[in-house]
N, C-alpha and C. Protein backbone atom coordinates (compact mmCIF):
# COMPACT_ATOMS: atom_id res chain seq x y z
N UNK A 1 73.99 24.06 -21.43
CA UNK A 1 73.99 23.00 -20.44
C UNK A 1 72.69 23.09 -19.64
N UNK A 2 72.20 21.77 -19.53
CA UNK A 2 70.83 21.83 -19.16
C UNK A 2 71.26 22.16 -17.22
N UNK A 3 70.11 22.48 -16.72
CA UNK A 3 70.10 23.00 -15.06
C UNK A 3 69.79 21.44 -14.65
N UNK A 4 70.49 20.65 -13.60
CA UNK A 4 70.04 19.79 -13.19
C UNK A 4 69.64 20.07 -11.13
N UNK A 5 68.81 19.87 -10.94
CA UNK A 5 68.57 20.06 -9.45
C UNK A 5 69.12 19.10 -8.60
N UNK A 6 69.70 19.30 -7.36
CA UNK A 6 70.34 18.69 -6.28
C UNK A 6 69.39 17.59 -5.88
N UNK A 7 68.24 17.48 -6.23
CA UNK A 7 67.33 16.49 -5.56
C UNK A 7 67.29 15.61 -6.44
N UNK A 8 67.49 15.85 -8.01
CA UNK A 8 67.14 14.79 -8.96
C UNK A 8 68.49 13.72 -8.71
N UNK A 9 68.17 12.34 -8.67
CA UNK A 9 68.60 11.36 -8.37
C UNK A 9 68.64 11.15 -6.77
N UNK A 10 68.38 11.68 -6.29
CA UNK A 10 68.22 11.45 -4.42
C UNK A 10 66.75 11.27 -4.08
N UNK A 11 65.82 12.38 -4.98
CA UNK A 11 64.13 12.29 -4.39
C UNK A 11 63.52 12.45 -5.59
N UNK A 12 62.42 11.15 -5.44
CA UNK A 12 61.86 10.86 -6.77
C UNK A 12 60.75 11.91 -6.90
N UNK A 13 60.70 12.16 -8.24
CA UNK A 13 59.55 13.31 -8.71
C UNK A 13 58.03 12.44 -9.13
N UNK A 14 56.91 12.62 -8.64
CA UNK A 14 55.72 11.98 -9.03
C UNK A 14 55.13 12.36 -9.51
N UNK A 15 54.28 11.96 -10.05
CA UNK A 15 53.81 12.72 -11.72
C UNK A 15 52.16 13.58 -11.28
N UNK A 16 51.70 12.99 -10.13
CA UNK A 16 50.83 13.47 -9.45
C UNK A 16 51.10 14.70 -8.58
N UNK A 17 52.32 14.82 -8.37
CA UNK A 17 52.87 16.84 -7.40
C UNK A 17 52.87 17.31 -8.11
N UNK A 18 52.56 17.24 -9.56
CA UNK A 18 53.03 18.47 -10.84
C UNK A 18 51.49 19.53 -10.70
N UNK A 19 52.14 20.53 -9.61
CA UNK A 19 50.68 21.36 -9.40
C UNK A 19 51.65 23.07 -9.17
N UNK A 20 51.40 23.62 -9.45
CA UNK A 20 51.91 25.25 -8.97
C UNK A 20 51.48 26.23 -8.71
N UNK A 21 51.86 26.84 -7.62
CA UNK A 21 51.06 27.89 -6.70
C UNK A 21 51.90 29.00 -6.90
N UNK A 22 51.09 30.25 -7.33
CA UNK A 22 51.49 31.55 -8.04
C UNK A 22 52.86 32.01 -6.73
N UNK A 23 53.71 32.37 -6.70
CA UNK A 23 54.91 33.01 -5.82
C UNK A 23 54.25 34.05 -5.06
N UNK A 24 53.37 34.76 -5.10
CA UNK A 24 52.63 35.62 -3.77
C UNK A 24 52.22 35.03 -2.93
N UNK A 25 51.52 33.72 -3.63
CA UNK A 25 51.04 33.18 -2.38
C UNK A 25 51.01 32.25 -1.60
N UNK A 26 52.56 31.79 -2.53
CA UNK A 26 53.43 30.61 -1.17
C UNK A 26 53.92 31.75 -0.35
N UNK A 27 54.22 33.03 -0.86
CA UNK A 27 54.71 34.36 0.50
C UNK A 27 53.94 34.18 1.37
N UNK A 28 52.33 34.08 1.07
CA UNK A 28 51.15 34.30 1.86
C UNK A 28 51.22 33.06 2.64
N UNK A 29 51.31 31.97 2.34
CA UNK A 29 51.12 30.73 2.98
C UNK A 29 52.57 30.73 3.96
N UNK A 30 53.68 31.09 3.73
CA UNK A 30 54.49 30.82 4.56
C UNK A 30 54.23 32.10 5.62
N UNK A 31 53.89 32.97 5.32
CA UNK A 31 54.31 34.36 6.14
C UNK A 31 53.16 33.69 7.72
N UNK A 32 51.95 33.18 6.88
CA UNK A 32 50.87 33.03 7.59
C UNK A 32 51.29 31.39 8.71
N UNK A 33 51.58 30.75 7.67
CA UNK A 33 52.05 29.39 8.39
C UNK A 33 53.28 29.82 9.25
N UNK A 34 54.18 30.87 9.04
CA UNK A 34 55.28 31.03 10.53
C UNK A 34 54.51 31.39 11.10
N UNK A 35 53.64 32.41 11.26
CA UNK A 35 52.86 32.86 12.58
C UNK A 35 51.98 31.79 13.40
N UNK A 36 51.23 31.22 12.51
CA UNK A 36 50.86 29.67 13.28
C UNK A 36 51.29 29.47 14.06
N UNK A 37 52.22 28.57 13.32
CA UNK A 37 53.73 27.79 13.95
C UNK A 37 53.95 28.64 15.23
N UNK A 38 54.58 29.81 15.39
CA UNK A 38 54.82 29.98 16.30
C UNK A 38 53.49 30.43 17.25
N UNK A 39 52.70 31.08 16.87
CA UNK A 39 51.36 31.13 18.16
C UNK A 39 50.53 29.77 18.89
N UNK A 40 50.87 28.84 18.06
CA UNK A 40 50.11 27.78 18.69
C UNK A 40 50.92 26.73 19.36
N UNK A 41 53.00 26.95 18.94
CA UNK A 41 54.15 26.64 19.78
C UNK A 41 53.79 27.58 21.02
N UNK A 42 53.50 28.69 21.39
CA UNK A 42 53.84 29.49 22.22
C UNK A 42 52.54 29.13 23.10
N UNK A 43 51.42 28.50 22.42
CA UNK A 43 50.07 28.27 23.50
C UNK A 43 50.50 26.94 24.13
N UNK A 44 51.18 25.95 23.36
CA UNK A 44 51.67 24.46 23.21
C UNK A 44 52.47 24.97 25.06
N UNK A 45 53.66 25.54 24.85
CA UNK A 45 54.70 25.58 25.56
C UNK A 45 53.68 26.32 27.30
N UNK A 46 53.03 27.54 27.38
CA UNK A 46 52.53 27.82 28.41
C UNK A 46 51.33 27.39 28.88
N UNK A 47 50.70 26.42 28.38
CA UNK A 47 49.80 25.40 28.77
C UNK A 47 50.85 24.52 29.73
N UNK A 48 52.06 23.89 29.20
CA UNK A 48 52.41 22.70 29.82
C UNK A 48 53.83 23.13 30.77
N UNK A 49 53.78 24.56 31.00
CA UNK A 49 54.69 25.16 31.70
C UNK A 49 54.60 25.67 32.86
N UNK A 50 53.29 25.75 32.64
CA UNK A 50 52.77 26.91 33.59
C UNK A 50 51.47 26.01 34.48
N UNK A 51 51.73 25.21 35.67
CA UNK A 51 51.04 24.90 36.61
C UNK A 51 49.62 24.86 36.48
N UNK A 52 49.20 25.98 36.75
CA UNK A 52 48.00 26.80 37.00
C UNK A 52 46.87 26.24 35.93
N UNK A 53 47.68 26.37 34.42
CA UNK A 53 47.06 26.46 33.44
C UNK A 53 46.89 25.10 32.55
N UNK A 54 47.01 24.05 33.58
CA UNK A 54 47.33 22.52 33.65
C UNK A 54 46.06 21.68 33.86
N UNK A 55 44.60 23.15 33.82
CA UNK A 55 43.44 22.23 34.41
C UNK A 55 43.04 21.23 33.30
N UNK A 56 41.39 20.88 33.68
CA UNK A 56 40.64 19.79 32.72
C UNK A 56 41.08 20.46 31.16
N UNK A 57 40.01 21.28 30.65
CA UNK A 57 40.08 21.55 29.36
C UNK A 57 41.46 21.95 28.87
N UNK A 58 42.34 22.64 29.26
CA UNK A 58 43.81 23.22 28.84
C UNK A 58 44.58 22.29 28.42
N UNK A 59 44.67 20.99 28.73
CA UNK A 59 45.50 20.05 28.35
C UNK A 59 45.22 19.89 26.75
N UNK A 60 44.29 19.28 26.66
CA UNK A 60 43.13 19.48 25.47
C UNK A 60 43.82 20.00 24.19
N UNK A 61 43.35 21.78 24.90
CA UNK A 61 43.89 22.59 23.66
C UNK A 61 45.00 22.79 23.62
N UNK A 62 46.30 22.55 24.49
CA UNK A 62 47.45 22.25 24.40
C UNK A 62 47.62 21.50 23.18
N UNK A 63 46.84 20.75 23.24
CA UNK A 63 47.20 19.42 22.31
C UNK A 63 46.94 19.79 20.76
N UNK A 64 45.73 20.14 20.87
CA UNK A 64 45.01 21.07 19.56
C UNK A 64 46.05 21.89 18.88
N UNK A 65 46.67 22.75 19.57
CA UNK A 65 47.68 23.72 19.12
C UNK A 65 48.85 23.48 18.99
N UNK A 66 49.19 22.37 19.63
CA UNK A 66 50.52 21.33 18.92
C UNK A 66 50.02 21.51 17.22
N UNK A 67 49.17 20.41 17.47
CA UNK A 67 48.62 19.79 16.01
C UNK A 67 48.28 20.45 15.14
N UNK A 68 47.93 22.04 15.45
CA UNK A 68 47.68 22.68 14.31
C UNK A 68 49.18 23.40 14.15
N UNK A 69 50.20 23.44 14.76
CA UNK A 69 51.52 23.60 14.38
C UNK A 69 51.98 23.12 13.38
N UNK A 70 51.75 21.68 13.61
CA UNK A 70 52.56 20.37 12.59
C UNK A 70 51.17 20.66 11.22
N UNK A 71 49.91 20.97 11.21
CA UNK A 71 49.45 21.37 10.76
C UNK A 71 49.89 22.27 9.38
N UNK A 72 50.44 23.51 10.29
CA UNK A 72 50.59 24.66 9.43
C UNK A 72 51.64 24.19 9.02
N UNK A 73 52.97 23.71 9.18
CA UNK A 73 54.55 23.24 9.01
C UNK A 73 53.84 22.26 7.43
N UNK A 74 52.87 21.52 7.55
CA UNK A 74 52.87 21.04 6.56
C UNK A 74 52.19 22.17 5.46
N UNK A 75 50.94 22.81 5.85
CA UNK A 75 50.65 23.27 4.84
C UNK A 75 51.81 23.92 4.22
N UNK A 76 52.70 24.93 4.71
CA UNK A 76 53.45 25.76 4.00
C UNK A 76 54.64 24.56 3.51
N UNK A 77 54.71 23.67 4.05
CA UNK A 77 55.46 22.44 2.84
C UNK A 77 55.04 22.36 1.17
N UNK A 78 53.30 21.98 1.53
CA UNK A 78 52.89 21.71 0.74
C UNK A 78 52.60 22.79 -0.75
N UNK A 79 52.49 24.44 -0.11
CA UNK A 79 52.79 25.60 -0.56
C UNK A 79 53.54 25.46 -1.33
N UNK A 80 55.00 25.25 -0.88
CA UNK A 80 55.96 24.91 -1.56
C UNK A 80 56.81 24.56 -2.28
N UNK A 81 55.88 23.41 -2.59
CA UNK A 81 56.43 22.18 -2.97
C UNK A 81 57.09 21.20 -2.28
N UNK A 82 56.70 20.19 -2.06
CA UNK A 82 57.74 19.52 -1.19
C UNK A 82 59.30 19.51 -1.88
N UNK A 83 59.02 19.01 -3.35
CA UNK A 83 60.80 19.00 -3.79
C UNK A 83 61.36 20.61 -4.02
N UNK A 84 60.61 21.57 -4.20
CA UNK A 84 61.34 22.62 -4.03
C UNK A 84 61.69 23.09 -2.41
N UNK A 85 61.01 22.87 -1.32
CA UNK A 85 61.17 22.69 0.11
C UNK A 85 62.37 22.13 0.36
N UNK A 86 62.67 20.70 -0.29
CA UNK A 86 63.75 19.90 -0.22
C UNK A 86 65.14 20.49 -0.37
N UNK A 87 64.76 21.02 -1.87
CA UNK A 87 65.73 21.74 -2.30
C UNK A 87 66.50 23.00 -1.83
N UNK A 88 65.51 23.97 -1.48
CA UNK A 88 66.02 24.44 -0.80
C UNK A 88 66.55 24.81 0.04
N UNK A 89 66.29 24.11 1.38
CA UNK A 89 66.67 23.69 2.39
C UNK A 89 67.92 22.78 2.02
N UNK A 90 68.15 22.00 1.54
CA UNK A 90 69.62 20.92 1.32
C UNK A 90 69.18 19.99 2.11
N UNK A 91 67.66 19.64 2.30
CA UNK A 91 67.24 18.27 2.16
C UNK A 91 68.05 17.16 1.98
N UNK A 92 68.29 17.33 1.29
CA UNK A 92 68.75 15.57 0.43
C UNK A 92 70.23 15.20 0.63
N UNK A 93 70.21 16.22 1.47
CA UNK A 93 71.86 15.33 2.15
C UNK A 93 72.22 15.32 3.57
N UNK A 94 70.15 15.66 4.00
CA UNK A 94 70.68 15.38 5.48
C UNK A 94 70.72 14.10 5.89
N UNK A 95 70.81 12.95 5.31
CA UNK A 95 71.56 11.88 6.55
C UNK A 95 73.27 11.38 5.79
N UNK A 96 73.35 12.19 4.64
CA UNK A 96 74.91 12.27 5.29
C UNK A 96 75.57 13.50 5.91
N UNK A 97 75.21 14.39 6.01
CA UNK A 97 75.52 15.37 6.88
C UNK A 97 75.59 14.46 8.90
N UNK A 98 74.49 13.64 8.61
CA UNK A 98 74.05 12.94 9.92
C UNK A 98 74.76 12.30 10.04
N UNK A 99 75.58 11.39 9.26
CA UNK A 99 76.20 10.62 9.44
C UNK A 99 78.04 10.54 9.02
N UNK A 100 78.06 11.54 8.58
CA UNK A 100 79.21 12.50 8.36
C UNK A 100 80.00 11.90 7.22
N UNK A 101 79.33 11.13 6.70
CA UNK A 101 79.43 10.99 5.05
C UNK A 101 79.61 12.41 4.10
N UNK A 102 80.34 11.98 2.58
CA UNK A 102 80.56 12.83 2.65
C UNK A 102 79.50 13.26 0.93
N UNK A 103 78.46 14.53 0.85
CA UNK A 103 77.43 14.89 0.06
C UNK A 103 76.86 13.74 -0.83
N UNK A 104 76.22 14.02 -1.31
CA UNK A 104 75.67 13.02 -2.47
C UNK A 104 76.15 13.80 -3.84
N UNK A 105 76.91 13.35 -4.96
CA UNK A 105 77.28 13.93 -5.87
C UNK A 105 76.23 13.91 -7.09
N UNK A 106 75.62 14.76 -7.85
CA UNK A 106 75.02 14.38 -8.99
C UNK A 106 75.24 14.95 -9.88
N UNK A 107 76.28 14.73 -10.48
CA UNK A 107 76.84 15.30 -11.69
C UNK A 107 76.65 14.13 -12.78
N UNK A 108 76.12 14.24 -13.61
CA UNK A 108 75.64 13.04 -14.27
C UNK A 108 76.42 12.78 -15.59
N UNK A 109 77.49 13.86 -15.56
CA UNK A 109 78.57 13.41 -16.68
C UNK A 109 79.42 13.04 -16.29
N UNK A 110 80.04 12.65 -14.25
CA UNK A 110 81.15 12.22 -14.00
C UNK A 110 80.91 10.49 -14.19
């Protein structure tokens, strides 16, 4: 019996993502992209928390370090794969989870 994935029939596959990155170093890309994520959340958050640190330029790089957040969140997507990202996570059934519907079935012999 062939393996069918939870995403096939919910998220279309494009013939242009067919690219693969050796398994060390989506480790490397994610290990590196959480630390991002969180050091430039943690500059994000005491820039706009903290009074003091509210002058001319700080706003700025507040902003900078948002963006290289959403930044890194994508690269290690892209690491990934987006449909293996999807997948693993259970993607593809968050808006019926949202909406309290009930999974998406893909059994393609029912």
């Amino acid at each position: 019996m062939e393996y069918t994935s939870p995403v096939d029939g919910v998220c279309t596959r494009l013939p242009g993502m067919d690219y693969s990155v050796p398994e060390n170093l989506k480790a490397a890309f994610s290990l590196v992209g959480a630390l991002s994520i969180m050091a430039s959340t943690f500059v994000f958050i005491s820039i706009f928390s903290v009074k003091k640190l509210r002058a001319h330029p700080n706003i700025m790089i507040g902003f900078i370090s948002l963006f290289e957040g959403i930044s890194a969140y994508h690269t290690v997507v892209w690491a990934m794969n987006s449909m293996s990202f999807i997948e693993f996570f259970g993607l593809q059934n968050l808006m019926q989870y949202t909406f309290i519907l009930p999974p998406v079935n893909n059994d393609r012999d029912a």
